[in-house]
C-alpha atoms as a PDB file:
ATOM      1  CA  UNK A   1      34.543   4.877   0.779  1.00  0.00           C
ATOM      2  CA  UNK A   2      32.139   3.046   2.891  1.00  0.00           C
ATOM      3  CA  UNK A   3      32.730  -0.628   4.099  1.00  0.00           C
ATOM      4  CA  UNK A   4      31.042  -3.373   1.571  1.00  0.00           C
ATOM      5  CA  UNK A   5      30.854  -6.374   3.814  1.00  0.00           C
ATOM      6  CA  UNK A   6      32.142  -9.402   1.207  1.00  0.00           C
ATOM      7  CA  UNK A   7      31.245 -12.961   2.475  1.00  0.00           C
ATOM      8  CA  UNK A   8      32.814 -15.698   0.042  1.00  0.00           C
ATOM      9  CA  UNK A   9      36.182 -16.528  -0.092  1.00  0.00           C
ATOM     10  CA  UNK A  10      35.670 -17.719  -3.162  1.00  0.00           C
ATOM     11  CA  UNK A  11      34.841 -14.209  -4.093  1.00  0.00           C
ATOM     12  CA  UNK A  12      37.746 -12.681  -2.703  1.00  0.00           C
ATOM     13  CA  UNK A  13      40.005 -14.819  -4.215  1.00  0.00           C
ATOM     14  CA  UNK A  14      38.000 -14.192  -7.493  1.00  0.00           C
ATOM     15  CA  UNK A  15      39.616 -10.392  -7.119  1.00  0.00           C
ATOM     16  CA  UNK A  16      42.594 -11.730  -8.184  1.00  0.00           C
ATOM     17  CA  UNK A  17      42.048 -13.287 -11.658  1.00  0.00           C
ATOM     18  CA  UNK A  18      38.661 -11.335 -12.795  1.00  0.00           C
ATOM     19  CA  UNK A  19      38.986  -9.996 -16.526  1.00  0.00           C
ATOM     20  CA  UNK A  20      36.044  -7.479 -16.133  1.00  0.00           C
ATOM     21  CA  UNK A  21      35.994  -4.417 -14.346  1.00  0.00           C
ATOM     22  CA  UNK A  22      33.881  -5.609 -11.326  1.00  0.00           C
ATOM     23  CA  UNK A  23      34.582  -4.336  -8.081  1.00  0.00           C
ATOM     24  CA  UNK A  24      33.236  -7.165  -5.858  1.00  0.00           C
ATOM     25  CA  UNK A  25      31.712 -10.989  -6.632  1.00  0.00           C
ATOM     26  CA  UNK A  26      28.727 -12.464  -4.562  1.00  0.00           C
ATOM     27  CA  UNK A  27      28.352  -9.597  -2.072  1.00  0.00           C
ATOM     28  CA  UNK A  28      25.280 -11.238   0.093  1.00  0.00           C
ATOM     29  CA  UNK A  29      23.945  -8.450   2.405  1.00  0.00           C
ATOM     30  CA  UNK A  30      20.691  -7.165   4.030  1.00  0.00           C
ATOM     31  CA  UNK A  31      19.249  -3.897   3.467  1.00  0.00           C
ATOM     32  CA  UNK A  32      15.929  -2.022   2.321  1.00  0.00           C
ATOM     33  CA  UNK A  33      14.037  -0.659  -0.616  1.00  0.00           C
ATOM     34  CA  UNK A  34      14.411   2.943  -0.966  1.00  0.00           C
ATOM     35  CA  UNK A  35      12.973   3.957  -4.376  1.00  0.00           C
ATOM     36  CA  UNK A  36      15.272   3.624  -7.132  1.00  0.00           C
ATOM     37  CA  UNK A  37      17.753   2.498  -4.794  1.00  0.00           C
ATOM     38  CA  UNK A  38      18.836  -0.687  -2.250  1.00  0.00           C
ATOM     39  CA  UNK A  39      20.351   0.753   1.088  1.00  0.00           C
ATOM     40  CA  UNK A  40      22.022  -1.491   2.640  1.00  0.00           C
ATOM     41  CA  UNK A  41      22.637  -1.907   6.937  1.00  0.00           C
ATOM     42  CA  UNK A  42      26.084  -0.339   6.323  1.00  0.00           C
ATOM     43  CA  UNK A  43      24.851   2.763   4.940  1.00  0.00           C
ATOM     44  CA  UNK A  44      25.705   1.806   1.013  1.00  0.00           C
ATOM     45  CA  UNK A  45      23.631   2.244  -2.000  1.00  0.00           C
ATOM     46  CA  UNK A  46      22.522  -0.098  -4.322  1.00  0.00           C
ATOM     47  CA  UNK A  47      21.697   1.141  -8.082  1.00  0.00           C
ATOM     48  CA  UNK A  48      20.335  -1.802 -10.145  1.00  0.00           C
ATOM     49  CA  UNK A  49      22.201  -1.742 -13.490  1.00  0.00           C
ATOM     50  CA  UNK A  50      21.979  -5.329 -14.107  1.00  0.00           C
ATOM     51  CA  UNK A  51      18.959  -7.898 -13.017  1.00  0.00           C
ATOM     52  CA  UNK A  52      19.082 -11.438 -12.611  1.00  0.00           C
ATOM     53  CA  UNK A  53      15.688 -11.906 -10.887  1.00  0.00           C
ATOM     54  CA  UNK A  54      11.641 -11.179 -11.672  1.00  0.00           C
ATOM     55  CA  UNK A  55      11.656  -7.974  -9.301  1.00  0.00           C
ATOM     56  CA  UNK A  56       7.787  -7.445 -10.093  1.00  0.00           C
ATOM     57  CA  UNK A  57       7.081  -8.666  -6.193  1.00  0.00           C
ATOM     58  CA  UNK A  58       8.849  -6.183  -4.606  1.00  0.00           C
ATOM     59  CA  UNK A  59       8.314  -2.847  -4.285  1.00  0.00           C
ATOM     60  CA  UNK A  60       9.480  -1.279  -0.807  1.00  0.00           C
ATOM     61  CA  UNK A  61      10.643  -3.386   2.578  1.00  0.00           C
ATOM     62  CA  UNK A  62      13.368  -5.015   3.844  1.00  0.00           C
ATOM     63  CA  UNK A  63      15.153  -7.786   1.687  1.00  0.00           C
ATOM     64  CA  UNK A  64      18.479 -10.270   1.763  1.00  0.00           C
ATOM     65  CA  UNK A  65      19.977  -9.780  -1.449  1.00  0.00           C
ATOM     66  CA  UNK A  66      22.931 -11.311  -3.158  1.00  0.00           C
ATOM     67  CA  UNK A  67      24.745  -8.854  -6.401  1.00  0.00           C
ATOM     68  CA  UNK A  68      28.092  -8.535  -7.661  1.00  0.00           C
ATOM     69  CA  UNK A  69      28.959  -4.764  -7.449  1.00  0.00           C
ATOM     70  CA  UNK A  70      29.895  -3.179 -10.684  1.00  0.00           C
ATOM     71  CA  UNK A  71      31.265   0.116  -9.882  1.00  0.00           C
ATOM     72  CA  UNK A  72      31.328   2.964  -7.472  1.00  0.00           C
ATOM     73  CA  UNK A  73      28.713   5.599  -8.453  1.00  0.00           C
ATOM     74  CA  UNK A  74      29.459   8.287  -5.831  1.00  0.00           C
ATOM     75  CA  UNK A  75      30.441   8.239  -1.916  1.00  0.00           C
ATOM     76  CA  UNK A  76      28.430   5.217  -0.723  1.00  0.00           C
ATOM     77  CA  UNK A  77      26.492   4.892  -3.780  1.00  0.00           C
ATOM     78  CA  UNK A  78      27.397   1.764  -5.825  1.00  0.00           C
ATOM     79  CA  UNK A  79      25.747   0.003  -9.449  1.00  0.00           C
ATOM     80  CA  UNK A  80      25.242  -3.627  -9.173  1.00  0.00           C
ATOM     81  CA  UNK A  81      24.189  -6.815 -10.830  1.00  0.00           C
ATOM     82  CA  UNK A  82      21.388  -8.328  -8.900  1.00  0.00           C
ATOM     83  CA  UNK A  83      21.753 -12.004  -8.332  1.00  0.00           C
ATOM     84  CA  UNK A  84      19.033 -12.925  -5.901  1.00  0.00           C
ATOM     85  CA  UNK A  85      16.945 -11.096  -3.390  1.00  0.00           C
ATOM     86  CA  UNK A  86      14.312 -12.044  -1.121  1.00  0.00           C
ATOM     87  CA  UNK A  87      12.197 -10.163   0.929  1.00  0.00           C
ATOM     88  CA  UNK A  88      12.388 -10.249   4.849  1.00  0.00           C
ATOM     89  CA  UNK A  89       9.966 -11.146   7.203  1.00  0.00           C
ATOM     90  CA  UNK A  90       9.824  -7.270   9.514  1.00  0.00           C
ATOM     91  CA  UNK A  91       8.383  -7.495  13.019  1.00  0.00           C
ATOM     92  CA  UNK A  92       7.934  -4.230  15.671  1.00  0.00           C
ATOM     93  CA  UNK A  93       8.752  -5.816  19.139  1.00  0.00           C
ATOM     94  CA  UNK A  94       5.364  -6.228  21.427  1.00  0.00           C
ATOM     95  CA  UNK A  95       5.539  -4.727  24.973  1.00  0.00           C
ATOM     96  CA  UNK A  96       5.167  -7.478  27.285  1.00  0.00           C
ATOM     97  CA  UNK A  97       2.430  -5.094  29.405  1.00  0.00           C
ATOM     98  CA  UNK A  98       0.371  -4.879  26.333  1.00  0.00           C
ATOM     99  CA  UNK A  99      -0.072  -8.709  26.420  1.00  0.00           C
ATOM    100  CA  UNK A 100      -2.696  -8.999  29.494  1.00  0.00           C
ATOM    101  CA  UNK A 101      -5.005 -12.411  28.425  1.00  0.00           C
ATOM    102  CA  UNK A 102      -3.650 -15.874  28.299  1.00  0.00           C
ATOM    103  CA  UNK A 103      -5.388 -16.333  25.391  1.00  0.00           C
ATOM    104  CA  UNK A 104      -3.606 -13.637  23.712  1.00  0.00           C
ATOM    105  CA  UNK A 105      -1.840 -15.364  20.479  1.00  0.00           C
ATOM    106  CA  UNK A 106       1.287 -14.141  21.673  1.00  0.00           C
ATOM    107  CA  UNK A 107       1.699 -15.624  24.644  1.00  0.00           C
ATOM    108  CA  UNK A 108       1.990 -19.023  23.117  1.00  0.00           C
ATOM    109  CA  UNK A 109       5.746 -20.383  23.383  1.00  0.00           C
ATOM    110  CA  UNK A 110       5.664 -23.193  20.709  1.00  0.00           C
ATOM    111  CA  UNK A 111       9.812 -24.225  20.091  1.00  0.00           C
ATOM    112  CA  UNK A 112      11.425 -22.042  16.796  1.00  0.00           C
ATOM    113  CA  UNK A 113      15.282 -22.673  16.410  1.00  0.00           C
ATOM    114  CA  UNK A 114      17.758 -19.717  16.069  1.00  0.00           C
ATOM    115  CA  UNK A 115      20.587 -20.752  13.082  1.00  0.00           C
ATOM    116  CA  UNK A 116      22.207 -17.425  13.293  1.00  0.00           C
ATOM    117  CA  UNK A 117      21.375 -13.672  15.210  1.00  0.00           C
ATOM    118  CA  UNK A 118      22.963 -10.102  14.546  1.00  0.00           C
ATOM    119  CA  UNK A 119      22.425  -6.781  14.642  1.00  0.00           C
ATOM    120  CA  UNK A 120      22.446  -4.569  11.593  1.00  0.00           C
ATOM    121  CA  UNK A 121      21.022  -1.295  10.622  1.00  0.00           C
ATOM    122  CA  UNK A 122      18.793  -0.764  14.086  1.00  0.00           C
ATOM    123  CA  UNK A 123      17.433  -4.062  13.810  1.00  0.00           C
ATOM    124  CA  UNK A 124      18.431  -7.408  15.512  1.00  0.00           C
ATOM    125  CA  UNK A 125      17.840 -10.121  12.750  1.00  0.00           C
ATOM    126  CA  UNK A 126      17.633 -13.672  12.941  1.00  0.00           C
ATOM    127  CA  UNK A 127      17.537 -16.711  10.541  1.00  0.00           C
ATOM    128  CA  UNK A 128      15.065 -18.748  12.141  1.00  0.00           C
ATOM    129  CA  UNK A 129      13.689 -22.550  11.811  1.00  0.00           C
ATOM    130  CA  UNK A 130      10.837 -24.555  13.292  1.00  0.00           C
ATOM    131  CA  UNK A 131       8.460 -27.524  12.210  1.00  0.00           C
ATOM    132  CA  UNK A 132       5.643 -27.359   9.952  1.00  0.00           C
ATOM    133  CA  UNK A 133       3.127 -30.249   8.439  1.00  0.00           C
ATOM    134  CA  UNK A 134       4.044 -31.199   4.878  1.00  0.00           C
ATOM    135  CA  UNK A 135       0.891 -29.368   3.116  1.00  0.00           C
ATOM    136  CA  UNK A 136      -0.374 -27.385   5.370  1.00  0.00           C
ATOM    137  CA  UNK A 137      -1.114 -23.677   4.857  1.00  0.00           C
ATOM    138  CA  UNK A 138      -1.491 -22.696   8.648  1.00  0.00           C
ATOM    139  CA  UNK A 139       0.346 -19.839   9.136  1.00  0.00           C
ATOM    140  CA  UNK A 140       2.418 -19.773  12.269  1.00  0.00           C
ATOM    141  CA  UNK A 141       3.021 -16.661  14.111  1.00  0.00           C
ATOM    142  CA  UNK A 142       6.504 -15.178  15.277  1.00  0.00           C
ATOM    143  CA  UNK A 143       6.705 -12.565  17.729  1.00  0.00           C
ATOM    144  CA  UNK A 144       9.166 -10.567  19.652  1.00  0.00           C
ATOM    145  CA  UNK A 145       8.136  -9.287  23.349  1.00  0.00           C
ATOM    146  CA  UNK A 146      10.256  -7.229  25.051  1.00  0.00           C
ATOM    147  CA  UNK A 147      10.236  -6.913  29.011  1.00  0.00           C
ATOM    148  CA  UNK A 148       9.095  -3.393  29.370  1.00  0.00           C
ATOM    149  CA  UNK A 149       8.702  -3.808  33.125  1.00  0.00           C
ATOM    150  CA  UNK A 150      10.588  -1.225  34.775  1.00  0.00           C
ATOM    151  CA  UNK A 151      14.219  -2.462  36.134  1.00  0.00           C
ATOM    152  CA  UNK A 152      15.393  -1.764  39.714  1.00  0.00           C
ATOM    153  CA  UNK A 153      18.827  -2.153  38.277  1.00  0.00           C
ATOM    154  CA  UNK A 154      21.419   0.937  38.330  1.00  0.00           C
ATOM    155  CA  UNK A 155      23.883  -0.056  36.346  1.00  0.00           C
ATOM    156  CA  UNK A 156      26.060   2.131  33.609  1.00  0.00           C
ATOM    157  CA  UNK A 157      24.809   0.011  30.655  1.00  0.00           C
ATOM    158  CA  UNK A 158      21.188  -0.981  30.620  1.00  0.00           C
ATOM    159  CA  UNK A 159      19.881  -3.980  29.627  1.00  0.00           C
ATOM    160  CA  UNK A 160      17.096  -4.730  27.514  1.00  0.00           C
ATOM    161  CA  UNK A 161      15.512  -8.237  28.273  1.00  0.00           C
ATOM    162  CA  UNK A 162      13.405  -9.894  25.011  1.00  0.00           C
ATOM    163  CA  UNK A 163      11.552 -13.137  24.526  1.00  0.00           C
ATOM    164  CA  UNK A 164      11.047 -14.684  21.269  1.00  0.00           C
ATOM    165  CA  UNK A 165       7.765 -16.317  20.821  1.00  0.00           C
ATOM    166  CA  UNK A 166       6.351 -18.780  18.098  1.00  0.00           C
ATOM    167  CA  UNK A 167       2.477 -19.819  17.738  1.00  0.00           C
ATOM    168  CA  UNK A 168       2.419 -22.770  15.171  1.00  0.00           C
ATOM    169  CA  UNK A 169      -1.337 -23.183  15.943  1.00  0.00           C
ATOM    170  CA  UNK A 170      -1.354 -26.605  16.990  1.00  0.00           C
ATOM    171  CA  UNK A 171       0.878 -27.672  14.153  1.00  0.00           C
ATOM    172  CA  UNK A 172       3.010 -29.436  17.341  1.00  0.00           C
ATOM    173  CA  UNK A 173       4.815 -32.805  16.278  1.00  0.00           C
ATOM    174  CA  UNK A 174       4.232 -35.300  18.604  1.00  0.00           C
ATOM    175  CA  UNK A 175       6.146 -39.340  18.639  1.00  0.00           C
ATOM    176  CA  UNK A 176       3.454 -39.938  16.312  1.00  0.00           C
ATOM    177  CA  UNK A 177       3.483 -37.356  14.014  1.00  0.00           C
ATOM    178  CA  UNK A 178       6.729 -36.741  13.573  1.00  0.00           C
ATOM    179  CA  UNK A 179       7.110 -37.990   9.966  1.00  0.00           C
ATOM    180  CA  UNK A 180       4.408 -35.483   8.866  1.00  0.00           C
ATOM    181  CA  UNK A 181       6.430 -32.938   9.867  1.00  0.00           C
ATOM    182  CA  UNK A 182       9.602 -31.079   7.972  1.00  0.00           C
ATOM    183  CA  UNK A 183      11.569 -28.164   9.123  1.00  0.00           C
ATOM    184  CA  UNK A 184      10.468 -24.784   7.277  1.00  0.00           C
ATOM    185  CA  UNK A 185      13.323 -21.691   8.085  1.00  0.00           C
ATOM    186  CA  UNK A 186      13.640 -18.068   6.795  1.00  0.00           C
ATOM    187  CA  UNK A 187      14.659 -14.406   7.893  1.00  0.00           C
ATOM    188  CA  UNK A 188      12.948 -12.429  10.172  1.00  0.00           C
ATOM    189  CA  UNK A 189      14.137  -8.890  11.101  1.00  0.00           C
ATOM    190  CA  UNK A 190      13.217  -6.620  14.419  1.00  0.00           C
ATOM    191  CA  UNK A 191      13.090  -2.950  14.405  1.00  0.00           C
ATOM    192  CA  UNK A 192      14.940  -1.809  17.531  1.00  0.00           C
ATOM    193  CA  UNK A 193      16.460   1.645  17.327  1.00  0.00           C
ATOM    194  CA  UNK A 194      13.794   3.490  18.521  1.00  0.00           C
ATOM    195  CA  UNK A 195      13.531   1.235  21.914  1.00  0.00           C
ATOM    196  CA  UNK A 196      17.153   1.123  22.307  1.00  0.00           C
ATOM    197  CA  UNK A 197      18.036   4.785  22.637  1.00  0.00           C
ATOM    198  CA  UNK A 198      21.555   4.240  24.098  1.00  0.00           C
ATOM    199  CA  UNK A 199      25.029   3.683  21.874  1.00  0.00           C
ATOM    200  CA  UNK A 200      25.473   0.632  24.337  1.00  0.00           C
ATOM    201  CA  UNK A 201      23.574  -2.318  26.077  1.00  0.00           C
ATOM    202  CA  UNK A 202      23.354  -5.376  26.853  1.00  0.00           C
ATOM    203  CA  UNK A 203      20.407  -7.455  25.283  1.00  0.00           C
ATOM    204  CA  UNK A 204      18.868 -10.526  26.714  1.00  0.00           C
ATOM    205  CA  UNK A 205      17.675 -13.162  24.649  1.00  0.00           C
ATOM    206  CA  UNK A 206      15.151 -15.810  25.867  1.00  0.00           C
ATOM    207  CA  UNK A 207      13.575 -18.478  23.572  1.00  0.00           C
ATOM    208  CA  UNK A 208      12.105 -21.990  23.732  1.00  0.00           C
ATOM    209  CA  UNK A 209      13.781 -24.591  21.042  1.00  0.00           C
ATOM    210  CA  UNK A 210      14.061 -27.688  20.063  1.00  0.00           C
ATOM    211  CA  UNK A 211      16.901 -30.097  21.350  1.00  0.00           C
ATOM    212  CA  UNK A 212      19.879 -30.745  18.930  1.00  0.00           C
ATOM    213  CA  UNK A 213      21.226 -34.361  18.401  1.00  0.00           C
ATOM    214  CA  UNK A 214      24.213 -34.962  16.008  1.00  0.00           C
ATOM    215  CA  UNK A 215      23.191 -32.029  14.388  1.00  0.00           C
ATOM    216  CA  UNK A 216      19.442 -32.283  13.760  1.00  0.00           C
ATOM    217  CA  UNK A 217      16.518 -30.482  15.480  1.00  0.00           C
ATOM    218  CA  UNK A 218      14.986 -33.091  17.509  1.00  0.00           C
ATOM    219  CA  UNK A 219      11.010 -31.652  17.228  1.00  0.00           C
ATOM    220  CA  UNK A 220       9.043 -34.377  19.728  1.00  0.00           C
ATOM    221  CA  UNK A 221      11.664 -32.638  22.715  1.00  0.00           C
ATOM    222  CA  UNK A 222      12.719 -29.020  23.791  1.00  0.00           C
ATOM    223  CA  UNK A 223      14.513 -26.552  25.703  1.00  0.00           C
ATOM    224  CA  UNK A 224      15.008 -22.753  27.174  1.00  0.00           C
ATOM    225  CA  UNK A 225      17.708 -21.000  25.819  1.00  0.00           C
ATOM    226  CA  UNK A 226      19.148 -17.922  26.249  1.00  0.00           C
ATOM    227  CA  UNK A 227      21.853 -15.199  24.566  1.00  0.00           C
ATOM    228  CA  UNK A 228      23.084 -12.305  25.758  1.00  0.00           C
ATOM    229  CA  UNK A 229      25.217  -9.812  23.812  1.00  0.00           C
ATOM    230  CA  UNK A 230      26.478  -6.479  23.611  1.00  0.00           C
ATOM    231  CA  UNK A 231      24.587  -3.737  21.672  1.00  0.00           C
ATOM    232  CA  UNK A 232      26.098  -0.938  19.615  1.00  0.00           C
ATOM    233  CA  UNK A 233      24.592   1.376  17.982  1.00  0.00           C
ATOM    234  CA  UNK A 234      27.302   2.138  15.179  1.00  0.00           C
ATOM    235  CA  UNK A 235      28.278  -1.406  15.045  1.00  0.00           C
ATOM    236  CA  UNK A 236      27.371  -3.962  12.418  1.00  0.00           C
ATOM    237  CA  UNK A 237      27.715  -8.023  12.538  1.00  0.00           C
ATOM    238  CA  UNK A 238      26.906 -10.323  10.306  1.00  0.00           C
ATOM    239  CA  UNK A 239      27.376 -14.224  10.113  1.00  0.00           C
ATOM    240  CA  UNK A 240      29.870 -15.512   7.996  1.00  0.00           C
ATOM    241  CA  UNK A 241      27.727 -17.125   5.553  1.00  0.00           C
ATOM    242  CA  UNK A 242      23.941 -16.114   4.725  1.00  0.00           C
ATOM    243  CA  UNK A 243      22.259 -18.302   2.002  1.00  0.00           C
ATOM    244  CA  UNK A 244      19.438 -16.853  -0.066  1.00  0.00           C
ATOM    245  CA  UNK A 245      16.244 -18.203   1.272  1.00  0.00           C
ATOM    246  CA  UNK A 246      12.826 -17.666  -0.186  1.00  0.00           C
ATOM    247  CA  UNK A 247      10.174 -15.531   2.831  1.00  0.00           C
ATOM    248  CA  UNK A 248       8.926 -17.209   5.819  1.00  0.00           C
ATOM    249  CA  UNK A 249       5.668 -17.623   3.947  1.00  0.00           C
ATOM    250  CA  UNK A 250       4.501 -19.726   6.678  1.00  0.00           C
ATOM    251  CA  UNK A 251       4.938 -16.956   9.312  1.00  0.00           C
ATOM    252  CA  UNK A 252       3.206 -13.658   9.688  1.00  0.00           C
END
């Protein structure tokens, strides 16, 4: 039987004293539409026998979802009561040669703040945050470029250098106008699998964010950051927590 990832340990300890017959409480995972079916980054499927939610948005994509799994169904193939789903904001990577004009949208480096960044099911997804005017409609853009220059470097495990980049459009807090500003956050998943051909890598992460004091974003003030981790290809991570959160409506 394939892996379910579980992520409460409220639901695991739920195992213990349930008086129904399901398998698994509050299983929060990420996955895509398939037809009749929810596959999930492991490799699981998801049969909806019980619904929660209005469903009529959704049709095919990649979605967050949180169900309590009912019963096995088949190898990998599992029924579920949907508790909440929302869809996922899905992104190709831009080659950093295809970006030749200064005025190309892309190229603008306004701050967005990483919460949390995995990898899962060929993609490398991130929960993501930045500032946005209370009322607004401007829709901020959210890119990933990755360094397709080619590398000098000889070395066993290659390494794949990207740059996340956010375009809010002018929608910039300044000392000013920071009270007309709130922080607006949501999922955002990059397909990958196809550029990263290898079972193993290293990936670079560069981004520009906002500075963090005593635990809040600090959006008048910034900084370069960067991550670096190991890719595998039949690996999966996932935080330890991922809250529901409606689409990054704002971002396209």
């Amino acid at each position: 039987m394939k892996k379910i990832f579980i992520l409460s340990l409220v639901a695991l300890a739920a195992l213990s004293c349930k008086e129904d017959d399901t398998l698994y409480y509050n299983n929060i995972t990420m996955g895509n539409i398939d037809r009749e079916y929810i596959v999930s980054d492991q490799g699981n499927s998801f049969e909806i026998l019980e619904n929660k939610v209005d469903l009529s948005a959704f049709e095919y994509g990649r979605v967050i979802l949180a169900c309590d799994v009912l019963k096995e169904t088949g190898d990998g193939k599992y029924g579920i009561r949907l508790l909440d789903i929302a869809s996922v904001l899905t992104k190709a990577p831009a080659n950093a040669s295809a970006i030749t004009s200064e005025d190309d949208k892309r190229n603008v480096d306004n701050p967005v703040n990483i919460r949390e960044i995995w990898y899962s099911g060929g993609y490398i997804n991130m929960f993501i945050e930045f500032a946005v005017k209370y009322g607004s409609d401007t829709k901020h853009l959210i890119n990933l470029i990755y360094d397709d220059s080619p590398s000098a470097a000889d070395d066993k495990i290659k390494t794949y250098i990207f740059t996340l980049r956010h375009n809010a459009f002018g929608e910039t807090p300044t000392e000013e106008t920071g009270s007309e500003y709130k922080s607006s956050g949501g999922y955002v998943s990059f397909p990958v699998s196809d550029l990263i051909r290898e079972d193993e890598a290293n990936v670079t992460l560069n981004w520009h964010a906002n500075k963090v004091m005593d635990g809040f974003y600090i959006f008048t003030e910034s900084e370069q950051k960067t991550k670096t981790f190991d890719w595998k290809r039949t690996d999966f991570e996932h935080p330890a927590l991922l809250p529901i959160r409606p689409t990054l409506k704002v971002c396209r």
